[in-house]
PDB file of N, CA and C in Angstrom:
ATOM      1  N   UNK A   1       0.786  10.027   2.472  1.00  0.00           N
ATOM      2  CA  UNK A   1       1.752  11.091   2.528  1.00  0.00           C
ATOM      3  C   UNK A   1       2.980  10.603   3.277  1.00  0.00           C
ATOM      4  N   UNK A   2       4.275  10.906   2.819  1.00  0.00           N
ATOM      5  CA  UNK A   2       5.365  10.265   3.218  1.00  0.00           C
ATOM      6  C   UNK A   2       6.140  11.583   4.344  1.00  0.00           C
ATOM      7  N   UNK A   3       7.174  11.087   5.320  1.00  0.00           N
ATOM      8  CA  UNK A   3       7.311  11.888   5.994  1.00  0.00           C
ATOM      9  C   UNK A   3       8.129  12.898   5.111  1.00  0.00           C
ATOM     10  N   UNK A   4       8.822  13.150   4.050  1.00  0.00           N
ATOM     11  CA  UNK A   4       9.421  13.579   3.493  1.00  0.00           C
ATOM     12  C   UNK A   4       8.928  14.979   2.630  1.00  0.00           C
ATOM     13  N   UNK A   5       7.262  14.837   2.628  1.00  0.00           N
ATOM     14  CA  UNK A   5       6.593  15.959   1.875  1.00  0.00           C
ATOM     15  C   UNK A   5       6.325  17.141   3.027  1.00  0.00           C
ATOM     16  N   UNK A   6       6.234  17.987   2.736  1.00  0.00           N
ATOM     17  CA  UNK A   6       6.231  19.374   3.029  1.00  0.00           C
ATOM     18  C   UNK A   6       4.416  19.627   3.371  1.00  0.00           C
ATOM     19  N   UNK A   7       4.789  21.085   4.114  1.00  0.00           N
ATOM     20  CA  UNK A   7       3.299  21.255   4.342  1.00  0.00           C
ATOM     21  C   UNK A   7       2.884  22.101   3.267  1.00  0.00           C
ATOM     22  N   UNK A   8       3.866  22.760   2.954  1.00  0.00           N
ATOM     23  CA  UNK A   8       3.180  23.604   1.507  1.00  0.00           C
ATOM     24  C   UNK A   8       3.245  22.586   0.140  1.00  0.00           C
ATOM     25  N   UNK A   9       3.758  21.735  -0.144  1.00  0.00           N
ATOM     26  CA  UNK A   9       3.278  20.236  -0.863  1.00  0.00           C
ATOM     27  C   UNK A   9       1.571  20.158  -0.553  1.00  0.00           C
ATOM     28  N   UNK A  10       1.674  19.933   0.758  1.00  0.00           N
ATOM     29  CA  UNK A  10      -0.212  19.220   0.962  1.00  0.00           C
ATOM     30  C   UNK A  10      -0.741  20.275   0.458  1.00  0.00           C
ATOM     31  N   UNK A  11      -0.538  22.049   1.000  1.00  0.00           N
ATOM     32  CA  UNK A  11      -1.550  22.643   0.681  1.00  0.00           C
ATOM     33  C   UNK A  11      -1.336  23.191  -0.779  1.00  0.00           C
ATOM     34  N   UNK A  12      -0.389  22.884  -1.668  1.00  0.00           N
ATOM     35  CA  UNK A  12      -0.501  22.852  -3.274  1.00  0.00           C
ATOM     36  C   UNK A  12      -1.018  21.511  -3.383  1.00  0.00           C
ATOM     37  N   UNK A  13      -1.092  20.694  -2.861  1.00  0.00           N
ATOM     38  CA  UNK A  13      -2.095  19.342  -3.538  1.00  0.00           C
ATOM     39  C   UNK A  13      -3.552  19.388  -3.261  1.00  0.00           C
ATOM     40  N   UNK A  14      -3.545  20.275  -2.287  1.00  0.00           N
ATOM     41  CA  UNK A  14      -5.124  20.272  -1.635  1.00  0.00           C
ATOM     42  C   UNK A  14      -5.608  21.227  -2.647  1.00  0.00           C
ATOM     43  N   UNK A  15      -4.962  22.701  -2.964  1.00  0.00           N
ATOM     44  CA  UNK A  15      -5.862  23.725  -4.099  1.00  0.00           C
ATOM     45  C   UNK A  15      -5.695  23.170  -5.336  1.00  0.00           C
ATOM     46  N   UNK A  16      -4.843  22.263  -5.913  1.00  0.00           N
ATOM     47  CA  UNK A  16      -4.965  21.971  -6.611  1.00  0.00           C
ATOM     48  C   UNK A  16      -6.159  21.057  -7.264  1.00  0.00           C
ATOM     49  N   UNK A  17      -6.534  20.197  -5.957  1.00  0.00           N
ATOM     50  CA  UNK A  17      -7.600  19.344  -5.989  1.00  0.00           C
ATOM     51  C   UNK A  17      -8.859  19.706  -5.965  1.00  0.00           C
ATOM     52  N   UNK A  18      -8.961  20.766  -5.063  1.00  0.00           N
ATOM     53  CA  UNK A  18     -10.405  21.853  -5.104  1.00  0.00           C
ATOM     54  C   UNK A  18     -10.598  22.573  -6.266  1.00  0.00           C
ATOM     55  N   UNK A  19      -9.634  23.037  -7.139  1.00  0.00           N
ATOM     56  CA  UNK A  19      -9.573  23.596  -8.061  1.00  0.00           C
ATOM     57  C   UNK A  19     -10.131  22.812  -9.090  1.00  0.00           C
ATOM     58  N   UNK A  20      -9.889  21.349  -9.236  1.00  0.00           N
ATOM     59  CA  UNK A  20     -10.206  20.515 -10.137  1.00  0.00           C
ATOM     60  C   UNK A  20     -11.660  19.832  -9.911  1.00  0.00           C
ATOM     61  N   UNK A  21     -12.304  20.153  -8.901  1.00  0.00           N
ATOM     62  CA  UNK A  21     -13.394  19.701  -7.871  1.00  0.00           C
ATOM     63  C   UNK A  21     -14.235  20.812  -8.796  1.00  0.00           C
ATOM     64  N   UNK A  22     -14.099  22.155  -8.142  1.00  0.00           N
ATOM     65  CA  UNK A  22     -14.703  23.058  -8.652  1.00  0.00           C
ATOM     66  C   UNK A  22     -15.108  23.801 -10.044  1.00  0.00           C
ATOM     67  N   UNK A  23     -13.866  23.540 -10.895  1.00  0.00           N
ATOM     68  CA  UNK A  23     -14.274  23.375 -12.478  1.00  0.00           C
ATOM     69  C   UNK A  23     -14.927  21.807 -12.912  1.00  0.00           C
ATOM     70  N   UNK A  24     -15.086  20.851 -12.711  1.00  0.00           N
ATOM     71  CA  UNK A  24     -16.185  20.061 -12.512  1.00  0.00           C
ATOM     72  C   UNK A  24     -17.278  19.880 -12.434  1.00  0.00           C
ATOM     73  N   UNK A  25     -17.060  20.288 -11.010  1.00  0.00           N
ATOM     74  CA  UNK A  25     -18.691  21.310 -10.814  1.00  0.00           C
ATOM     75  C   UNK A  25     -19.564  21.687 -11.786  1.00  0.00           C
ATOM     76  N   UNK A  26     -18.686  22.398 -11.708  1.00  0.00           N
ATOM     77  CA  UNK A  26     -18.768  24.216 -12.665  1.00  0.00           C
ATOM     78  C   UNK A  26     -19.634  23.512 -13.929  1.00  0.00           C
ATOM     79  N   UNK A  27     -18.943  22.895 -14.589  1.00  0.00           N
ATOM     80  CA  UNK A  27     -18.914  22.239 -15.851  1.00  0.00           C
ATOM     81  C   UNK A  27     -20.260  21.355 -15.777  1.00  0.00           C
ATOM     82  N   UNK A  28     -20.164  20.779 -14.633  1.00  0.00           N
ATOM     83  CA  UNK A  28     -21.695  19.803 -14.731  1.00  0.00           C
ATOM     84  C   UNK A  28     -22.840  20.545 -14.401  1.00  0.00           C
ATOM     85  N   UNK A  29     -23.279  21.427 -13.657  1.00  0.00           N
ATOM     86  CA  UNK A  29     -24.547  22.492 -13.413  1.00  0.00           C
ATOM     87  C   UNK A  29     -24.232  23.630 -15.001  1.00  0.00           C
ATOM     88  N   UNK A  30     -23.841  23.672 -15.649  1.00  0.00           N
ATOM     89  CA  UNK A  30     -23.783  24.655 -16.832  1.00  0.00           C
ATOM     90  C   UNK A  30     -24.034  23.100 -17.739  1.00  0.00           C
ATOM     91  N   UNK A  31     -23.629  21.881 -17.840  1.00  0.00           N
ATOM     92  CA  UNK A  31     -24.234  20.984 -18.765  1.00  0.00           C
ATOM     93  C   UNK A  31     -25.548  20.771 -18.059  1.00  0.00           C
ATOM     94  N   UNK A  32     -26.015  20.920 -17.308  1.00  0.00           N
ATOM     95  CA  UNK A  32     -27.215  20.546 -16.644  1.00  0.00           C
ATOM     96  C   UNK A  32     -28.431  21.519 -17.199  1.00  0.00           C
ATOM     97  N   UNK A  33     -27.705  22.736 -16.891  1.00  0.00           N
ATOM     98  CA  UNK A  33     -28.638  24.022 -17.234  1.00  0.00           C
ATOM     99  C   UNK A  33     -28.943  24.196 -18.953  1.00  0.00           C
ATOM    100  N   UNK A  34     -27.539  23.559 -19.945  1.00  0.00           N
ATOM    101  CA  UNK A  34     -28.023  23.786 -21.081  1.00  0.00           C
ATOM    102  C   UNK A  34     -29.019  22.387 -21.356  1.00  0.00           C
ATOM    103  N   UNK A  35     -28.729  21.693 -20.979  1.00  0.00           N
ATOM    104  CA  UNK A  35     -29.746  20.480 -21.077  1.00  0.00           C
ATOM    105  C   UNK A  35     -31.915  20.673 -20.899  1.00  0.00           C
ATOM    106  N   UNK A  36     -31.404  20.956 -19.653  1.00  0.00           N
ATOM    107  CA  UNK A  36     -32.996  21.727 -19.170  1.00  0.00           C
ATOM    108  C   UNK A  36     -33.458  22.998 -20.314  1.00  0.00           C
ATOM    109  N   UNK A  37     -31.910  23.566 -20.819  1.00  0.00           N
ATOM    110  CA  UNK A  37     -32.694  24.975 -21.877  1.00  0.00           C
ATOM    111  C   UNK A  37     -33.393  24.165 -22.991  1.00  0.00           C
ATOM    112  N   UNK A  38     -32.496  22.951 -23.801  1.00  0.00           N
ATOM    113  CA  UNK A  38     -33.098  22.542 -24.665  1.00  0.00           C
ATOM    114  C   UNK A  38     -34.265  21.830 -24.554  1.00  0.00           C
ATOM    115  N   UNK A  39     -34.611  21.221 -23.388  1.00  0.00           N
ATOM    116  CA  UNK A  39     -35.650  20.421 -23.410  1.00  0.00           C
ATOM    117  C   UNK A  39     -37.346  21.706 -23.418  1.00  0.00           C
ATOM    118  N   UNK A  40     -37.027  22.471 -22.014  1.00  0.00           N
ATOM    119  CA  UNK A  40     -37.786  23.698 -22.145  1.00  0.00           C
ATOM    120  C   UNK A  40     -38.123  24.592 -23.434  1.00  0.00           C
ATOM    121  N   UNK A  41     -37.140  25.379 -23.963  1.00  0.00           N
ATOM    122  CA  UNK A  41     -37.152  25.982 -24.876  1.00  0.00           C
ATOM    123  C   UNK A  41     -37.109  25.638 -26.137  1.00  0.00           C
ATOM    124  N   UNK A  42     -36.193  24.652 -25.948  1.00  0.00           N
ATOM    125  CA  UNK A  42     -36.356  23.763 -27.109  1.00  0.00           C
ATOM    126  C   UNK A  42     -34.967  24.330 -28.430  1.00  0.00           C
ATOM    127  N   UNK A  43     -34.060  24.800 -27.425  1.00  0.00           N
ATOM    128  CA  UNK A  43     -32.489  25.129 -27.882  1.00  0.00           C
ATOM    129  C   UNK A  43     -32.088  23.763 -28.599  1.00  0.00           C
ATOM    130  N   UNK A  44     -31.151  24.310 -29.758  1.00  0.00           N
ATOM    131  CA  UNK A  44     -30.374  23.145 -30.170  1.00  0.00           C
ATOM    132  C   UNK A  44     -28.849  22.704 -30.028  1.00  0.00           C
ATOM    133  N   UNK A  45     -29.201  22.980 -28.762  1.00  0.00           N
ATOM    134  CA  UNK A  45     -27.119  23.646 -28.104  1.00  0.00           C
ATOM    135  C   UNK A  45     -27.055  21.927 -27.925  1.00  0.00           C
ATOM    136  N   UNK A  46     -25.406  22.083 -28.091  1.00  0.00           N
ATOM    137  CA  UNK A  46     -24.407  20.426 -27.689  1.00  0.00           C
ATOM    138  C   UNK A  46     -24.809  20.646 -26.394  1.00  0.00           C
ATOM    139  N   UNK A  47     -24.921  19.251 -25.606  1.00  0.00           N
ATOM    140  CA  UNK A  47     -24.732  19.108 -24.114  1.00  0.00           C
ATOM    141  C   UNK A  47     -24.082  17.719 -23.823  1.00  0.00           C
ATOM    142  N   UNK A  48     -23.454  17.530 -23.121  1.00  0.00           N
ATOM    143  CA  UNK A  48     -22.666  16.625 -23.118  1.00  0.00           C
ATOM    144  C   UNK A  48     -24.211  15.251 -22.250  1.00  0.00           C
ATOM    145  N   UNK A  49     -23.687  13.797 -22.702  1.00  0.00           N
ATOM    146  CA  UNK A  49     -24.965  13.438 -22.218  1.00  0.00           C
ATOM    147  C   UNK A  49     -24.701  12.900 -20.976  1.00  0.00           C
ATOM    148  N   UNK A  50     -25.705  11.769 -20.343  1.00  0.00           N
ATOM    149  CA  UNK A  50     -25.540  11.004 -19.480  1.00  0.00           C
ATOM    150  C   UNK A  50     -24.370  10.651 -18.712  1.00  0.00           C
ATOM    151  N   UNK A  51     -23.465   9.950 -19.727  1.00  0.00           N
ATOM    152  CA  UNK A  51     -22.309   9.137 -18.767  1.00  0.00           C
ATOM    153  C   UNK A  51     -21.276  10.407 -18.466  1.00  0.00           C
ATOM    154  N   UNK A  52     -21.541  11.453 -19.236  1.00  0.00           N
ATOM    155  CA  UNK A  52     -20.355  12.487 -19.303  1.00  0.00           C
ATOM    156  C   UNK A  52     -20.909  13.231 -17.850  1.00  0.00           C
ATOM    157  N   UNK A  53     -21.928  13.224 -17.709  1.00  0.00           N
ATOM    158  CA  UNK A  53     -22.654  13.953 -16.849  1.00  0.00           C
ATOM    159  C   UNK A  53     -21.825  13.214 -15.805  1.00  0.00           C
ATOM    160  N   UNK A  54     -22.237  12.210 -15.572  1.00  0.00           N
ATOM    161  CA  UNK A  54     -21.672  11.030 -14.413  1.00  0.00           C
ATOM    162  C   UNK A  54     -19.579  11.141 -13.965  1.00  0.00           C
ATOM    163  N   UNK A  55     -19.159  10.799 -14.961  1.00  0.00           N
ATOM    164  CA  UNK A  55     -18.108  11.184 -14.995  1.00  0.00           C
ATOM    165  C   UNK A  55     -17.535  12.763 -14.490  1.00  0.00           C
ATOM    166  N   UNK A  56     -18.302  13.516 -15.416  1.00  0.00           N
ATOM    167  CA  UNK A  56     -17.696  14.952 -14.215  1.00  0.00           C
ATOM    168  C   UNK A  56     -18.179  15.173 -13.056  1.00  0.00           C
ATOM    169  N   UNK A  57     -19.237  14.259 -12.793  1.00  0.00           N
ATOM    170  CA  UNK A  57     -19.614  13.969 -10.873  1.00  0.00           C
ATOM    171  C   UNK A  57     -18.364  13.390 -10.621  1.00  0.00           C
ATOM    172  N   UNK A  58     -18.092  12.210 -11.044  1.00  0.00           N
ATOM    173  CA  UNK A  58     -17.153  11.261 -10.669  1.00  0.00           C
ATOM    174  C   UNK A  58     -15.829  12.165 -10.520  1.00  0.00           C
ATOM    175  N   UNK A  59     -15.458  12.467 -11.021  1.00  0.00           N
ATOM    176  CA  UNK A  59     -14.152  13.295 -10.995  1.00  0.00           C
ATOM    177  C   UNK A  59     -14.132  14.678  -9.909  1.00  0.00           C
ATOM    178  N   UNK A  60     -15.374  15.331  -9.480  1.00  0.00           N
ATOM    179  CA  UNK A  60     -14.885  16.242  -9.089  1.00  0.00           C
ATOM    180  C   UNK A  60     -15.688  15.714  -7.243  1.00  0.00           C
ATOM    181  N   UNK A  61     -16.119  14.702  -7.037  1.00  0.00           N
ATOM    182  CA  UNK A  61     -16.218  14.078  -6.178  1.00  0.00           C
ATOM    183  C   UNK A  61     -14.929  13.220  -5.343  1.00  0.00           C
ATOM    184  N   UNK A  62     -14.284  12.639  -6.361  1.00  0.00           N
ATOM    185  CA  UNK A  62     -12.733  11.856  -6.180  1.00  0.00           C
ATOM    186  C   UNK A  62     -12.292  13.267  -5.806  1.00  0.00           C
ATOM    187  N   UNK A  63     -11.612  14.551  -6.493  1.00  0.00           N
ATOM    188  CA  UNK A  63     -11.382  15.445  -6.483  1.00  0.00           C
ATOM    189  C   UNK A  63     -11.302  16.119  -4.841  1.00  0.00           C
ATOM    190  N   UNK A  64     -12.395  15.920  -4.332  1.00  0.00           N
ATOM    191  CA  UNK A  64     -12.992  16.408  -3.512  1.00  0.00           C
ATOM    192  C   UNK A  64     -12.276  15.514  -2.484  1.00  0.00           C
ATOM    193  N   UNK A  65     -12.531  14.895  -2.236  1.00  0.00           N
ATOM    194  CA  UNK A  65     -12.152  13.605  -1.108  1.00  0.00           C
ATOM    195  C   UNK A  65     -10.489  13.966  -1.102  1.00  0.00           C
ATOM    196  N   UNK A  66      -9.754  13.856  -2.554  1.00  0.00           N
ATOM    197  CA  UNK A  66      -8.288  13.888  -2.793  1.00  0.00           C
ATOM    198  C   UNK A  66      -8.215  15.292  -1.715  1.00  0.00           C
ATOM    199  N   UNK A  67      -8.634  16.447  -1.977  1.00  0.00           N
ATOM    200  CA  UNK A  67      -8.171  17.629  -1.002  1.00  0.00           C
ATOM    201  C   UNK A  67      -8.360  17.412   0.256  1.00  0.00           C
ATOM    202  N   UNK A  68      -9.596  16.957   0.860  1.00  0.00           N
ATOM    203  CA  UNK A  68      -9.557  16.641   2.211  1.00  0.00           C
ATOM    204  C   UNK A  68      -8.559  15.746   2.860  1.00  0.00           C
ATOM    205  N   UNK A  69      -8.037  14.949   2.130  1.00  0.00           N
ATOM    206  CA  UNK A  69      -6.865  13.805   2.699  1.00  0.00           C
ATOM    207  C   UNK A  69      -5.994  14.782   2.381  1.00  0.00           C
ATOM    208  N   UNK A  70      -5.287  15.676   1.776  1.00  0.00           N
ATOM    209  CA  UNK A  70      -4.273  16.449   2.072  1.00  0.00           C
ATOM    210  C   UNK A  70      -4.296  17.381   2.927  1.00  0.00           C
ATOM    211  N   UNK A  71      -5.648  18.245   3.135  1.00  0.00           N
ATOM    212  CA  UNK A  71      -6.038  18.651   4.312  1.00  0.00           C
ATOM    213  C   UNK A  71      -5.606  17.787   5.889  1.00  0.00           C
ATOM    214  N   UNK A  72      -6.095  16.615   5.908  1.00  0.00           N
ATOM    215  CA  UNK A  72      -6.259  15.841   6.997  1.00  0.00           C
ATOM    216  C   UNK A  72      -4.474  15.620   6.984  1.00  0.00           C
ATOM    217  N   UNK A  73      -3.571  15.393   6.565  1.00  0.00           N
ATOM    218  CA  UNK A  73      -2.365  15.196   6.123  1.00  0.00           C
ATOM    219  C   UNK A  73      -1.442  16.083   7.256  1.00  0.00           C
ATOM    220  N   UNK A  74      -2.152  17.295   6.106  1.00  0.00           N
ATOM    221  CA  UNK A  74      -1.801  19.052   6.353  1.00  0.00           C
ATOM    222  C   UNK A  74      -1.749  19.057   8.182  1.00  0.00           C
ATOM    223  N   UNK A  75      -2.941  19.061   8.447  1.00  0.00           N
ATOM    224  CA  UNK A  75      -3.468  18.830   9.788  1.00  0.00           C
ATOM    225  C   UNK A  75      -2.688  17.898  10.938  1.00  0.00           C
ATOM    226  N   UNK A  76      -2.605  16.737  10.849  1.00  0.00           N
ATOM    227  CA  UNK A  76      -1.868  15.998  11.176  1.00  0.00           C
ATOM    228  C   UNK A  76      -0.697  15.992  11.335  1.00  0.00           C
ATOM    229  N   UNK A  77       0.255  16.841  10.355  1.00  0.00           N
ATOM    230  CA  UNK A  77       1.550  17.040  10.316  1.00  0.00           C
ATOM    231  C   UNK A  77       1.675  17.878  11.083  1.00  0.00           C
ATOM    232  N   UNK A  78       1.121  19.098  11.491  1.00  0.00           N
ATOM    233  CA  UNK A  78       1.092  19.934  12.182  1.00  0.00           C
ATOM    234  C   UNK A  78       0.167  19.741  13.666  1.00  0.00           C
ATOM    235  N   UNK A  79       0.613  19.301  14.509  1.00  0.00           N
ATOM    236  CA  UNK A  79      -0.361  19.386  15.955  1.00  0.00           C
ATOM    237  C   UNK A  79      -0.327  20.382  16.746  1.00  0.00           C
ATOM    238  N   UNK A  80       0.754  21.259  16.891  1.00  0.00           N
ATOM    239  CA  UNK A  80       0.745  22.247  17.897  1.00  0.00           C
ATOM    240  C   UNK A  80       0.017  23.490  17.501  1.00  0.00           C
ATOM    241  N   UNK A  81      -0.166  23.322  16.118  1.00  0.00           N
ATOM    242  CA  UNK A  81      -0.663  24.808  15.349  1.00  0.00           C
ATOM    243  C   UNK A  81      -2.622  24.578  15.065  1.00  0.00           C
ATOM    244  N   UNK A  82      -3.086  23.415  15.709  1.00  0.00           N
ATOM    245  CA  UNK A  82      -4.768  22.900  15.717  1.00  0.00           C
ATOM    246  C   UNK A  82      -5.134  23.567  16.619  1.00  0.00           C
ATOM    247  N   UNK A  83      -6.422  23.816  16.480  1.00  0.00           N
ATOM    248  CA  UNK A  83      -7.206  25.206  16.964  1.00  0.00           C
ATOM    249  C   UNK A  83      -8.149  24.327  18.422  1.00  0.00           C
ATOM    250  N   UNK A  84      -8.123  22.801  18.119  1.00  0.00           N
ATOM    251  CA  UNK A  84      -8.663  22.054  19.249  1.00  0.00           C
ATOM    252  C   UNK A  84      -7.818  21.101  19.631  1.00  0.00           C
TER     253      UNK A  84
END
């Protein structure tokens, strides 16, 4: 982060990043769950497979990390307004 960005910059980069974290998520426990339906029940629903599985870990993990460094940023830029 350059001294030039703003604190409402970090915290639109930070929801933005949680946001992208959390439909991820989202997306991999609902491919997870239709996966387990078909094997159980024996549904013939699309599920996305393996590496896709991996990949929307991968992404909403990066995701994840990306908001906390704008957090930590956020934080940093600001010292007088920290609660410790």
């Amino acid at each position: 982060m350059t001294n030039g960005q703003t604190i409402s910059e970090h915290k639109s980069g930070a929801r933005v990043a949680i946001i992208v974290a959390t439909v991820s998520f989202s997306l991999y426990v609902i491919n997870m769950l239709i996966g387990k339906g078909n094997i159980v029940y024996g549904w013939e629903m699309f599920h996305i497979g393996d590496i896709g599985e991996f990949f929307m870990m991968f992404v909403a993990s990066i995701a994840f990390i990306v908001a906390a460094l704008f957090r930590e940023a956020d934080w940093k830029a600001n010292p007088e307004t920290n609660n410790n």
